[in-house]
Every structure is written in structure tokens, then in C-alpha cells.
Protein backbone atom coordinates (compact mmCIF):
# COMPACT_ATOMS: atom_id res chain seq x y z
CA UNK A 1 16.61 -85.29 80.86
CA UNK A 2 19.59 -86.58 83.35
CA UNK A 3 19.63 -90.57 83.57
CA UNK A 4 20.16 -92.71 86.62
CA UNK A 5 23.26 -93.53 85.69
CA UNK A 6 24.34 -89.92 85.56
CA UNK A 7 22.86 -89.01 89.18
CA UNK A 8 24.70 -92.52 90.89
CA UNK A 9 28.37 -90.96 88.85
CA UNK A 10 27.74 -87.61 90.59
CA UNK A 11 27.69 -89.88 93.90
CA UNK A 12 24.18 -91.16 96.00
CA UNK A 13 25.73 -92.97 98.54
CA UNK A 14 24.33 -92.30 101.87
CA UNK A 15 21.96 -90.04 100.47
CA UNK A 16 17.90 -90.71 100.38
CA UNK A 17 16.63 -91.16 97.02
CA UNK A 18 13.09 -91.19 96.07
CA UNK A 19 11.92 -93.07 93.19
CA UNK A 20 8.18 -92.28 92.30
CA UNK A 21 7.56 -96.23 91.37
CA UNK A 22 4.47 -97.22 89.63
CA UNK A 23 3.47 -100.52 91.84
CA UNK A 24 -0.31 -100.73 90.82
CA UNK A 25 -0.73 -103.89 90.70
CA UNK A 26 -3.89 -105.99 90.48
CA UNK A 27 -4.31 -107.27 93.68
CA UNK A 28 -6.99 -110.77 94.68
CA UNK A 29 -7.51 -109.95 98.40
CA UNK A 30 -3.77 -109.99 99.59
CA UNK A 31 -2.35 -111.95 96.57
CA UNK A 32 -1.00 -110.05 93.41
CA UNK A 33 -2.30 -111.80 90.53
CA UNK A 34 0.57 -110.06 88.37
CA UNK A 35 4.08 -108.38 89.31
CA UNK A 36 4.95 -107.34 86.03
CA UNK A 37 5.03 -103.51 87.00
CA UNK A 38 6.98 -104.54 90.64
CA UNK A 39 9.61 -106.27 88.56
CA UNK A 40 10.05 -103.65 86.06
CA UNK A 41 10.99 -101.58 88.52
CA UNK A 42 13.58 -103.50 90.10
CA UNK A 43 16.42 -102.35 87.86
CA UNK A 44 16.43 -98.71 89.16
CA UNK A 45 15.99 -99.95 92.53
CA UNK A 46 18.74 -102.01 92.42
CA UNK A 47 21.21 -99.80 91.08
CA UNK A 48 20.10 -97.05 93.73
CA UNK A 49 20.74 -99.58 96.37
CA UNK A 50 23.97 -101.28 94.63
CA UNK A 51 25.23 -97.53 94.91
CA UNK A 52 25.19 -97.08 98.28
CA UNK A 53 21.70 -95.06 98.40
CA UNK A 54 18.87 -95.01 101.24
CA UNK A 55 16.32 -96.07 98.30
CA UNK A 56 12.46 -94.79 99.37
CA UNK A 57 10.42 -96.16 97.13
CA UNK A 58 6.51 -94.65 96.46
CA UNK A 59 3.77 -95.50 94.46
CA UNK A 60 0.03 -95.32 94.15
CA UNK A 61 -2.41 -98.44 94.01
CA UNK A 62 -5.88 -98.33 92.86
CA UNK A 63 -8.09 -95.15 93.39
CA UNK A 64 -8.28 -94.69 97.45
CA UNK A 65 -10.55 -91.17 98.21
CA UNK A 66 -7.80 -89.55 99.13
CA UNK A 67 -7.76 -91.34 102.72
CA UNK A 68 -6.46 -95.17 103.68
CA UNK A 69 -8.25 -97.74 102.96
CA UNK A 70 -6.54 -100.86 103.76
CA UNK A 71 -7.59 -102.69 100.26
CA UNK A 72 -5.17 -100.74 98.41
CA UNK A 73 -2.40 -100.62 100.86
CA UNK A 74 0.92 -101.51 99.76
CA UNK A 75 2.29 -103.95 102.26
CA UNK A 76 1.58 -107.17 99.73
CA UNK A 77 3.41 -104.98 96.94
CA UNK A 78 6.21 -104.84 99.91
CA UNK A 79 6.63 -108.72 100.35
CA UNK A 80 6.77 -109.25 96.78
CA UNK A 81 9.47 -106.33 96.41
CA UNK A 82 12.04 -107.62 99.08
CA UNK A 83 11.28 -111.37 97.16
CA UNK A 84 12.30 -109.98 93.49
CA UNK A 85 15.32 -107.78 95.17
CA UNK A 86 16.45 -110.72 97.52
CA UNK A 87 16.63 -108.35 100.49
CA UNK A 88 14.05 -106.78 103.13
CA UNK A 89 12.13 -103.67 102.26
CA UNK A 90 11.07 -102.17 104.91
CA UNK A 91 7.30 -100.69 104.94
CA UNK A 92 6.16 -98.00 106.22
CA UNK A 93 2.65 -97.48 106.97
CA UNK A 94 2.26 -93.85 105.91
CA UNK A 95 3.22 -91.34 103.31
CA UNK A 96 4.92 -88.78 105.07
CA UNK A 97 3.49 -89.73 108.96
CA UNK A 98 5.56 -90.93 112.22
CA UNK A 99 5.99 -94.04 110.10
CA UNK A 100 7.47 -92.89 106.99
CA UNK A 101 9.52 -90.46 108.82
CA UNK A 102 11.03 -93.42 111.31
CA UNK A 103 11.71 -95.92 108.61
CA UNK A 104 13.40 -93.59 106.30
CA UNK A 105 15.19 -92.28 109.08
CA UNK A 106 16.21 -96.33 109.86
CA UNK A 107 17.31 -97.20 106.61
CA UNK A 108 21.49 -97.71 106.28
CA UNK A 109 23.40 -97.34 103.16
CA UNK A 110 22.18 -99.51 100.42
CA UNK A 111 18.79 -100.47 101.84
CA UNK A 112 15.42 -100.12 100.73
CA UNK A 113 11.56 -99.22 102.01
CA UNK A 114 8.36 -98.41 100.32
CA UNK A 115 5.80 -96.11 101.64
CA UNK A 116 2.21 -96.82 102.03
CA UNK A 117 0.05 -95.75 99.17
CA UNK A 118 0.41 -91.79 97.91
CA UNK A 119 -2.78 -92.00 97.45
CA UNK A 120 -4.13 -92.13 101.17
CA UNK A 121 -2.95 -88.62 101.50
CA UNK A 122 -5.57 -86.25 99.24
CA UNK A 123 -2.96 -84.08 98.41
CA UNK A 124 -1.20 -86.04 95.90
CA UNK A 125 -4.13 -85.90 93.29
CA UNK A 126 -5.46 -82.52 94.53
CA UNK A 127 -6.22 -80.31 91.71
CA UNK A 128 -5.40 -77.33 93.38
CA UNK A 129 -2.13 -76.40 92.67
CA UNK A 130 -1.64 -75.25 96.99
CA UNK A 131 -2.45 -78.84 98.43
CA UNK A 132 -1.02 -80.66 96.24
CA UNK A 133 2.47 -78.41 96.29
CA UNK A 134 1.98 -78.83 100.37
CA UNK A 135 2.37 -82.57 100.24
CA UNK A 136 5.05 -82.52 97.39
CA UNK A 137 7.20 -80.67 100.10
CA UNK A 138 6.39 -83.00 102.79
CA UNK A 139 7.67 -85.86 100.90
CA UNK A 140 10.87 -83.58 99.42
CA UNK A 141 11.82 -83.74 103.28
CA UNK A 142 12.10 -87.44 103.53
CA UNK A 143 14.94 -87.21 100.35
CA UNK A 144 17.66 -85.60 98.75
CA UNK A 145 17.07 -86.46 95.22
CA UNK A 146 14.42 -87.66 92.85
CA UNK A 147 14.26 -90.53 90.21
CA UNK A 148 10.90 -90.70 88.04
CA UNK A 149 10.40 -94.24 87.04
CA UNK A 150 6.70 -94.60 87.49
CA UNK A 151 5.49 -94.60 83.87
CA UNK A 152 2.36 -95.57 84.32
CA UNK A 153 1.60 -92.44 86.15
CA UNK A 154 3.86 -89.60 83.75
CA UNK A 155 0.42 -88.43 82.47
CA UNK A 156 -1.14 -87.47 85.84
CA UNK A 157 -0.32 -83.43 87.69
CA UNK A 158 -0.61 -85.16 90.47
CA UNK A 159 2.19 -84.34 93.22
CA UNK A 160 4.67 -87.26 93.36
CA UNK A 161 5.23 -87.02 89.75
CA UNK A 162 4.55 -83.62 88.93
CA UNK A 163 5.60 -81.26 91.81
CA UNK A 164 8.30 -83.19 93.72
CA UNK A 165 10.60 -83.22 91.26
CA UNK A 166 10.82 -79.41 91.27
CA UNK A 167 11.89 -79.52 94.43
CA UNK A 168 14.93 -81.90 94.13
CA UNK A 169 17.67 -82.95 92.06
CA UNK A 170 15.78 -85.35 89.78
CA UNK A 171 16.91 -88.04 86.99
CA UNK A 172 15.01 -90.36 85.19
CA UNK A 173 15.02 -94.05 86.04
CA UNK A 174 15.54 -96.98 83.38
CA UNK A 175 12.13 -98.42 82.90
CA UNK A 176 11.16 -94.36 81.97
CA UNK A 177 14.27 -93.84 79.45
CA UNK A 178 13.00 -97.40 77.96
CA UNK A 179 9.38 -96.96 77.50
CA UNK A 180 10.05 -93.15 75.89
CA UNK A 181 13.36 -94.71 73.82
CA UNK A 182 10.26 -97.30 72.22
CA UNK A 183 7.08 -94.30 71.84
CA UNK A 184 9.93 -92.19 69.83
CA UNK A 185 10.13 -95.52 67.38
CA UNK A 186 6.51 -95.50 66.93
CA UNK A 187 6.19 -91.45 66.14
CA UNK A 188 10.21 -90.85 64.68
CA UNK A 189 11.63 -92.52 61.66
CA UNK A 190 8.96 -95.46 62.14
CA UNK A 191 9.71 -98.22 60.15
CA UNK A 192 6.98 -99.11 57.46
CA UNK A 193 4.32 -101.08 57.20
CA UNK A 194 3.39 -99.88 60.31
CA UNK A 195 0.19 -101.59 61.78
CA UNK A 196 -1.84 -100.26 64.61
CA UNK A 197 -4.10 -102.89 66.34
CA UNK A 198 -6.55 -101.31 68.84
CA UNK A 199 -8.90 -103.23 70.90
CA UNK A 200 -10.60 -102.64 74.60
CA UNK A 201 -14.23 -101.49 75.27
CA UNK A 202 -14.99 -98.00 74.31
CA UNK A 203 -14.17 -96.32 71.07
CA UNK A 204 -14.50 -92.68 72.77
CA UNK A 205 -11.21 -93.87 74.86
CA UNK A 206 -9.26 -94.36 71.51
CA UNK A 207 -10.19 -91.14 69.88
CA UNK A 208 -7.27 -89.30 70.14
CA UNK A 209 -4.86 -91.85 69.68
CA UNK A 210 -6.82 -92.94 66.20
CA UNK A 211 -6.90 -88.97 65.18
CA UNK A 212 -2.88 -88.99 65.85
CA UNK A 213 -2.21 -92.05 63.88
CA UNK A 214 -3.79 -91.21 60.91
CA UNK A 215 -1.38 -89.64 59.52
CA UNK A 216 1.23 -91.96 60.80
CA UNK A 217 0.35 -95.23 60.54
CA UNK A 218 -0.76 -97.43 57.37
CA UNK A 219 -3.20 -100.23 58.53
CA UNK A 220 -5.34 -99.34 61.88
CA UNK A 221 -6.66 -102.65 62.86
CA UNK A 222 -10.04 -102.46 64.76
CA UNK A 223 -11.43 -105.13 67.75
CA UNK A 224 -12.82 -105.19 70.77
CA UNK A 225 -15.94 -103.59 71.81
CA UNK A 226 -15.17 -100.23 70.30
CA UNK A 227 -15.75 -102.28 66.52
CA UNK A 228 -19.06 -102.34 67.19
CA UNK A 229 -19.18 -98.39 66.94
CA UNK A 230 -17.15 -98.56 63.64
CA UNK A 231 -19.47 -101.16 62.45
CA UNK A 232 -22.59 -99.74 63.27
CA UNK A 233 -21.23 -96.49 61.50
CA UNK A 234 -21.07 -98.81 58.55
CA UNK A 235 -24.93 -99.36 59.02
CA UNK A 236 -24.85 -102.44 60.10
CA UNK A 237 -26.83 -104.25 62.74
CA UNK A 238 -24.71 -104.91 65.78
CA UNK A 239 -27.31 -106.19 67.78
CA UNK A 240 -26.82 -106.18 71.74
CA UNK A 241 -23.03 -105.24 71.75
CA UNK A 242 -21.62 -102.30 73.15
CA UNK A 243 -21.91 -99.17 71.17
CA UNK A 244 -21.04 -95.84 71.83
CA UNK A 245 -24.16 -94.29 69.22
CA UNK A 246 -22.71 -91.11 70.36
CA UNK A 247 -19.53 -91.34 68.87
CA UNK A 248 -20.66 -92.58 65.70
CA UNK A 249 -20.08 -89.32 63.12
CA UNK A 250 -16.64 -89.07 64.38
CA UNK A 251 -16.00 -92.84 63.39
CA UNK A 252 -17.72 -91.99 60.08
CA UNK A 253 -15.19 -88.70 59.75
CA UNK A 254 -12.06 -91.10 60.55
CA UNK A 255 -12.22 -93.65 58.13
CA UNK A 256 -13.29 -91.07 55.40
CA UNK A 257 -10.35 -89.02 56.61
CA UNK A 258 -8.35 -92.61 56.83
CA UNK A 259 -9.28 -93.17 52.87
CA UNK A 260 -8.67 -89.88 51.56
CA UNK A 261 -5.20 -90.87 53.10
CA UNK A 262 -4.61 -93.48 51.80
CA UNK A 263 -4.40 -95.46 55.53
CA UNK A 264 -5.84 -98.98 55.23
CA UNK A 265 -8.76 -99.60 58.33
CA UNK A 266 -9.12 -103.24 59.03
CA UNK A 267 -12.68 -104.35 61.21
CA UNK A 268 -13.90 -107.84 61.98
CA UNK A 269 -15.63 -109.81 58.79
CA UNK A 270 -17.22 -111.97 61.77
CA UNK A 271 -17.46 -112.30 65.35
CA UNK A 272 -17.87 -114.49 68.17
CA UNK A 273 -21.37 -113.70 69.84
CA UNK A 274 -23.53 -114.69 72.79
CA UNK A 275 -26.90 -113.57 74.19
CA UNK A 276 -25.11 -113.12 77.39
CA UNK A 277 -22.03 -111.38 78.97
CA UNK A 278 -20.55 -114.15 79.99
CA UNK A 279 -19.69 -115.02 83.45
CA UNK A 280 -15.59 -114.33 84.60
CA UNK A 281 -15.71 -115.78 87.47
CA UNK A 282 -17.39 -119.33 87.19
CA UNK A 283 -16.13 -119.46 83.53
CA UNK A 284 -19.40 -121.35 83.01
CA UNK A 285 -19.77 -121.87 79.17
CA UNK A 286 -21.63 -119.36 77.37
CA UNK A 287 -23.20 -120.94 74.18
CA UNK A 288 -20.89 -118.63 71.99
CA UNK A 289 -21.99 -118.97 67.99
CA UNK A 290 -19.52 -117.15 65.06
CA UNK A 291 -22.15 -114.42 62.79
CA UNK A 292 -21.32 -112.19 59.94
CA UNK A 293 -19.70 -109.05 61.33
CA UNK A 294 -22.10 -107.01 59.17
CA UNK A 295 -25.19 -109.32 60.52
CA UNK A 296 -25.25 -109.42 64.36
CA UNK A 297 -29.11 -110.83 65.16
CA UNK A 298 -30.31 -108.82 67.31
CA UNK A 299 -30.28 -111.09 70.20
CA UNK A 300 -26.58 -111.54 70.26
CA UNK A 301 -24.36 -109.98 71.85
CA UNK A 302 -20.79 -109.53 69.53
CA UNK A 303 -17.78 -110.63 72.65
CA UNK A 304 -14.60 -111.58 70.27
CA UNK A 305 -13.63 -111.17 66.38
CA UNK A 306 -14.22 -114.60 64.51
CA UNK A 307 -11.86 -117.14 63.18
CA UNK A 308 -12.09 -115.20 59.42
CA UNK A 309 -11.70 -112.00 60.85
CA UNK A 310 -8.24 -113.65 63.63
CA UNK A 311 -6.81 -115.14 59.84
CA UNK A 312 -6.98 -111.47 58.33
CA UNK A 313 -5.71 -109.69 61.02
CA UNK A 314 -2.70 -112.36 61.26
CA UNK A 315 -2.12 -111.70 57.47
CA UNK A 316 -2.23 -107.47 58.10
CA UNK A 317 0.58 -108.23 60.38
CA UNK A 318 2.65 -110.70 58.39
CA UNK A 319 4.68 -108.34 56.52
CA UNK A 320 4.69 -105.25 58.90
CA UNK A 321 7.57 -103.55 59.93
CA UNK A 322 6.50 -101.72 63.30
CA UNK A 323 3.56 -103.02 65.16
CA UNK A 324 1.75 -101.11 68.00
CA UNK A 325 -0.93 -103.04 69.73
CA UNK A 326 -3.41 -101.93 72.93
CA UNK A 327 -6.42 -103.44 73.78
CA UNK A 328 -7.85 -106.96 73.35
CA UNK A 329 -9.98 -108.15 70.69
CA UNK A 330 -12.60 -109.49 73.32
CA UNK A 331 -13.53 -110.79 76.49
CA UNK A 332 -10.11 -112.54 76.80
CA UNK A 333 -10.84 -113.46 80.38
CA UNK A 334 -13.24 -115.75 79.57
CA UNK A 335 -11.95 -118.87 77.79
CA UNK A 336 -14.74 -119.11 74.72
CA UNK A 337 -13.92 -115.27 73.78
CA UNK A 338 -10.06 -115.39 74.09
CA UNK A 339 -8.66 -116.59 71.09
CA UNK A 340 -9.44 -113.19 68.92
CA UNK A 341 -6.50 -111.54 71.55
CA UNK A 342 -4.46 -114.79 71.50
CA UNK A 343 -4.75 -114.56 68.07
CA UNK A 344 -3.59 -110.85 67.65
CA UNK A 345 -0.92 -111.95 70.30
CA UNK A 346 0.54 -114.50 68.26
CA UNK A 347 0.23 -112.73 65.11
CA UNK A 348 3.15 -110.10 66.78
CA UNK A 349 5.02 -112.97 67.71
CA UNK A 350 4.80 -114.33 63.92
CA UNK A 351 5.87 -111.18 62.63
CA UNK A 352 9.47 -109.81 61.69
CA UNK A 353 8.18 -106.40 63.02
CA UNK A 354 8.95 -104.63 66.06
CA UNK A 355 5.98 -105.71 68.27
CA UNK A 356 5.24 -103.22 71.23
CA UNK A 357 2.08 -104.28 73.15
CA UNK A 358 0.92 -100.77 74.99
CA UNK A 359 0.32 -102.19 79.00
CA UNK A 360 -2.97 -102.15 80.55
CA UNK A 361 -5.15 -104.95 79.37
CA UNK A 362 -3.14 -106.03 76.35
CA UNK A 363 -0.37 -106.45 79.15
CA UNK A 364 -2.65 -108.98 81.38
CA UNK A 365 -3.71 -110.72 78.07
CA UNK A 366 -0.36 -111.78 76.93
CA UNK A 367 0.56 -112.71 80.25
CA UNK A 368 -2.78 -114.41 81.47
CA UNK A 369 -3.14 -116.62 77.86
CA UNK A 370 0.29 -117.90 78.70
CA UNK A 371 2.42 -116.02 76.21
CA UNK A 372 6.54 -115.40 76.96
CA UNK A 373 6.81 -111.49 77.69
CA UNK A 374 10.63 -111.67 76.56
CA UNK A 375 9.07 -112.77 72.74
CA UNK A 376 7.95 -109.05 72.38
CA UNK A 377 9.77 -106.10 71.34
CA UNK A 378 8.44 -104.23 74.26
CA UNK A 379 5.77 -104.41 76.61
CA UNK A 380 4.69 -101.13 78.27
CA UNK A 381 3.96 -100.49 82.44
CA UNK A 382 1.59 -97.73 81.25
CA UNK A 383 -1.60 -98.73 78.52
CA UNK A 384 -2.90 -94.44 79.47
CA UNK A 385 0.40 -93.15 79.22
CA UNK A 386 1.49 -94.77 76.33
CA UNK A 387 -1.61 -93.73 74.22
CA UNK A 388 -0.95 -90.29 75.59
CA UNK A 389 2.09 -89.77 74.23
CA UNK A 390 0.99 -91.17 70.63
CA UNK A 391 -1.76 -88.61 70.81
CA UNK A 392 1.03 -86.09 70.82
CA UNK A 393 0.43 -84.85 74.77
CA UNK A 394 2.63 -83.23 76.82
CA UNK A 395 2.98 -85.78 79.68
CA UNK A 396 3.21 -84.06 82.95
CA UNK A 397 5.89 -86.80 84.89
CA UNK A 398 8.03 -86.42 81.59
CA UNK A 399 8.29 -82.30 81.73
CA UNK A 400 8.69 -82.55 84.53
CA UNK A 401 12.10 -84.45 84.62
CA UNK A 402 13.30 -82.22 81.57
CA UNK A 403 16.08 -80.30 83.10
């Protein structure tokens, strides 16, 4: 896989380099409620444009149909660019229209613009392997080479990170050769104890990555909604909390598989319930009480792990030596079900380990409960990606850049 800094020795000045960006950002109307992905993709940019380059930048945001839609347009993720770089960045408001063709065709040596959302234009998450090639060599014409720094997006086909590439000269920008430098220290030569904490809703989302880890990791600690599941498997009551019934003889065949291997599986001894789902956007209390884990009434719904359960989870991570967390422990945007994830959060921070929280929500949480980013080994851009690649996947954006 070439790096950036190999493609800018060969020499990109004056030429037009794409860089497939991943800018998906959660957006409040027109305000971004959090540039972590837009600044982690700064470095590239900036070493494009510090070399001279005509940097077009790309990205998708949210899930458009496959036509514009001006909620997930771009042009906020534009401001907020030109603020982190210090310069303008021009927008263009198509993908490979009048627009896109004009500003690229504006930009001088050194400068920057990013195009409306890929995902406007159907092609780039066709499934059929014509359409989606069609628009991969529209947007080939508007560059002469290709950086792939979008990790959030490496384990789509789709055809800015899949197909375009192919049809240029293509490195691989920082924030990629950083995110894969940190997977390979949670699958190669992992330093031991290595703890897995897993949170987030559903348990059939975690599957894979839990099957994977088995034989890798030695304590898989469990939170979230998806402990319900486990619990339930258990035979316990869980009363009105999520649970995937479903799903509940593969948990049973993972943590016999997880003894017979000797891997230690950590759920919540209690749990912070409610008889509601409680309400994110007033914040309006919700009348939380702490229950037994293995005694939810029936009434209750389970929304956070309990203080016992935040104290033993703390202590699993004390003495590990590689930590891989994704997914909060509960409702952590709600103030009376946060501290399970602040707890987890903290319990990283408190430990000599190296602490990689695995983007998506377990990103927002750290960030949102006030938490310093730079205190972690490594947060990741991409929560899907990430547990991709522990699953052992092929990730499409990553072959793809393979030379």
C-alpha cells in the first residue's frame, strides 16, 4: 500500500488529487454538533495542499436516496473545513455536474474544494457493478491521482472507495495508515491482558466481532442493550429492556465456547432501570432506580449498568495491557443513564493499557461527557469499519489501495 508521503516525493504539484474523505458528521440543522472526523482529516489535506496539489476533497453524509436532498449537503462540512485549514475551500454544489467540473477547474496550486455529497448521485452505492463503475469514471476525470483516507467508509463497494481507485494512481492517506497501524495491535502480537468492552443496542450487530475475539481476547466485557440478550440467555428476567430473543442460542454457544477457552465474559451484576425510555431531548428526569442484574421487575426497563457492576468493570481494566472498547454501556445521552459509559471511559483512562475506543457512539460519548480525546491511545473515525476488520473481513476501501 503506497503512503501519502510517497505519492507528494514522486511530485503532486499542480496536479488534482482526490482524497475520498469521510466528513459524516452529525449535523443539528446547519450546525455540526461534532468535527472530530473533519479534523482528522486535515492532516492529508494539508500536506496535499502544502505540496503544491489542486486538493478535491469528497465524502458522503448521512444516507440521501441516491438524489440531493439539501439536509445532508455538505456546504456546513465546507465552512468548518476552510476554519480548521485556515484557508477557503471552495464548494461545489455537485459531484461530478457543471459545478464540480468549474470549481475544480478554478482551483490554483495548493488550494482546496469539497464536492457536494457522493451520495446525491445513485451511482456511488449502486450495487451493480455497471453504474457504479460509470460514476467512478466520471469522478476519475476531475483528478489525476487518488488518496483513500475515508476510513469510515473502507468497508463499503461503493464507487468512491472501491472503483475509483482502479482507475488512478492511488496512495493511502494518514488517518487510513493510522487507524490500520492500531487494528494490527489489536489482532498481531497483542499485548496481554487484553480486555474487550462492547456496548451499543443490539447484540446481533456484535456477533461477528464477539465470534473473532474469542480466540483472541481474554476478558469480553458486556453493556449496553445487547446485555440484556446475554442475560436473558442466563435465564434471567430482564423485564422491558431490549432483547434480541432471537439471538439468544448463539449467546448461549459463545460463552460456552468462551469457557471451554478459557476467555473470561464479564456482564452487569446490576443496572440502572426505568419504566420509561427516557426523554433526549427535554432531559426531563426519569425516576431511574439500581436492580439486581439477574432481577429486572418486569416493569422496568434496564438503560445503564449499576454502580457494582461500573466498580467491576473498572477493576477488569486495571491491570490490562490492550484495551478495545465500542459501544456505550447505556443511554449516555441522557444524564441519569451516563455514568455506566463515563465509567468505562474513565476506567481506559485509569489504565496502563493501550486504550483504543472504536468511533461511532463510543466516539460521541467520550467527547459529549467531556472527556480529553488526546488521553486515549486511539480513537477511531470508523465504529463499522473498525469492527469489520476485527471480524477478520476483507475491507473493500483497503484492497482496494493494495498496489
Amino acid at each position: 500500500m503506497k503512503t501519502i508521503d510517497e505519492l507528494v516525493t514522486e511530485g503532486v504539484f499542480g496536479k488534482r488529487v482526490f482524497v475520498r474523505a469521510d466528513l459524516n458528521v452529525p449535523l443539528d440543522g446547519d450546525t455540526i454538533t461534532d468535527d472530530g472526523r473533519i479534523r482528522a482529516a486535515v492532516p492529508t489535506i494539508e500536506k496535499l495542499a502544502g505540496a503544491g496539489a489542486r486538493v478535491v476533497v469528497a465524502s458522503h453524509l448521512g444516507r440521501p436516496k441516491g438524489a440531493p436532498d439539501p439536509q445532508f449537503s455538505l456546504a456546513p462540512v465546507a465552512r468548518r473545513l476552510g476554519e480548521l485549514l485556515g484557508t477557503q475551500v471552495a464548494f461545489a454544489a455537485d459531484t461530478v455536474g457543471d459545478s464540480a467540473k468549474a470549481t475544480v477547474g478554478g482551483l490554483a496550486d495548493g488550494e482546496v474544494t469539497l464536492l457536494e455529497n457522493l451520495r446525491f448521485n445513485a451511482g456511488e452505492t449502486s450495487k451493480d457493478d455497471g453504474e457504479r463503475g460509470a460514476f467512478a469514471d466520471q469522478l476519475a476525470a476531475l483528478a489525476d491521482a487518488y488518496v483513500g483516507d475515508g476510513f469510515g467508509a473502507v468497508h463499503r463497494k461503493h464507487a468512491s472507495v472501491y472503483d475509483l481507485p482502479a482507475r488512478l494512481p492511488h496512495a493511502a492517506g494518514y488517518l487510513i495508515a493510522t487507524e490500520v497501524g492500531v487494528l494490527k495491535k489489536l489482532t498481531e502480537d497483542v499485548k496481554r491482558p487484553y480486555a474487550v468492552v462492547l456496548g451499543g443496542a443490539k447484540v446481533s450487530d456484535k456477533l461477528g466481532v464477539i465470534d473473532h475475539l474469542l480466540g483472541k481476547a481474554d476478558r469480553l466485557l458486556i453493556g449496553g442493550g445487547m446485555a440484556y440478550t446475554f442475560l436473558a440467555a442466563q435465564g434471567h428476567e430482564v423485564g422491558k429492556s431490549l432483547l434480541q430473543e432471537d439471538q439468544i442460542p448463539a449467546v448461549k454457544g459463545y460463552m460456552e465456547r468462551a469457557e471451554q477457552l478459557g476467555v473470561e465474559f464479564v456482564l452487569p451484576i446490576d443496572v440502572v432501570a426505568a419504566a420509561d425510555f427516557p426523554d433526549l431531548k427535554t432531559k426531563a428526569p426519569a425516576n431511574p432506580t439500581v436492580v439486581a442484574a439477574d432481577a429486572i421487575p418486569a416493569d422496568l426497563e434496564g438503560l445503564d449498568i449499576g454502580p457494582e457492576s461500573r466498580k467491576l468493570y473498572a477493576a477488569k481494566l486495571a491491570d490490562a495491557a490492550t484495551v478495545f472498547w465500542n459501544g456505550p454501556m447505556g443511554v449516555f445521552e441522557h444524564p441519569d443513564f451516563a455514568e455506566g459509559t463515563k465509567a468505562v471511559a474513565q476506567g481506559l483512562l485509569d489504565s496502563p493499557a493501550f486504550t483504543v475506543v472504536g468511533g461511532g457512539d463510543s466516539a460521541a460519548a467520550v467527547r459529549q461527557l467531556g472527556f480529553d480525546e488526546n488521553a486515549f491511545g486511539h480513537i477511531s473515525t470508523g465504529g463499522g469499519a473498525s469492527l469489520e476488520y476485527l471480524e477478520g473481513k476483507t475491507l473493500p476501501g483497503l484492497a482496494a489501495l493494495e498496489d
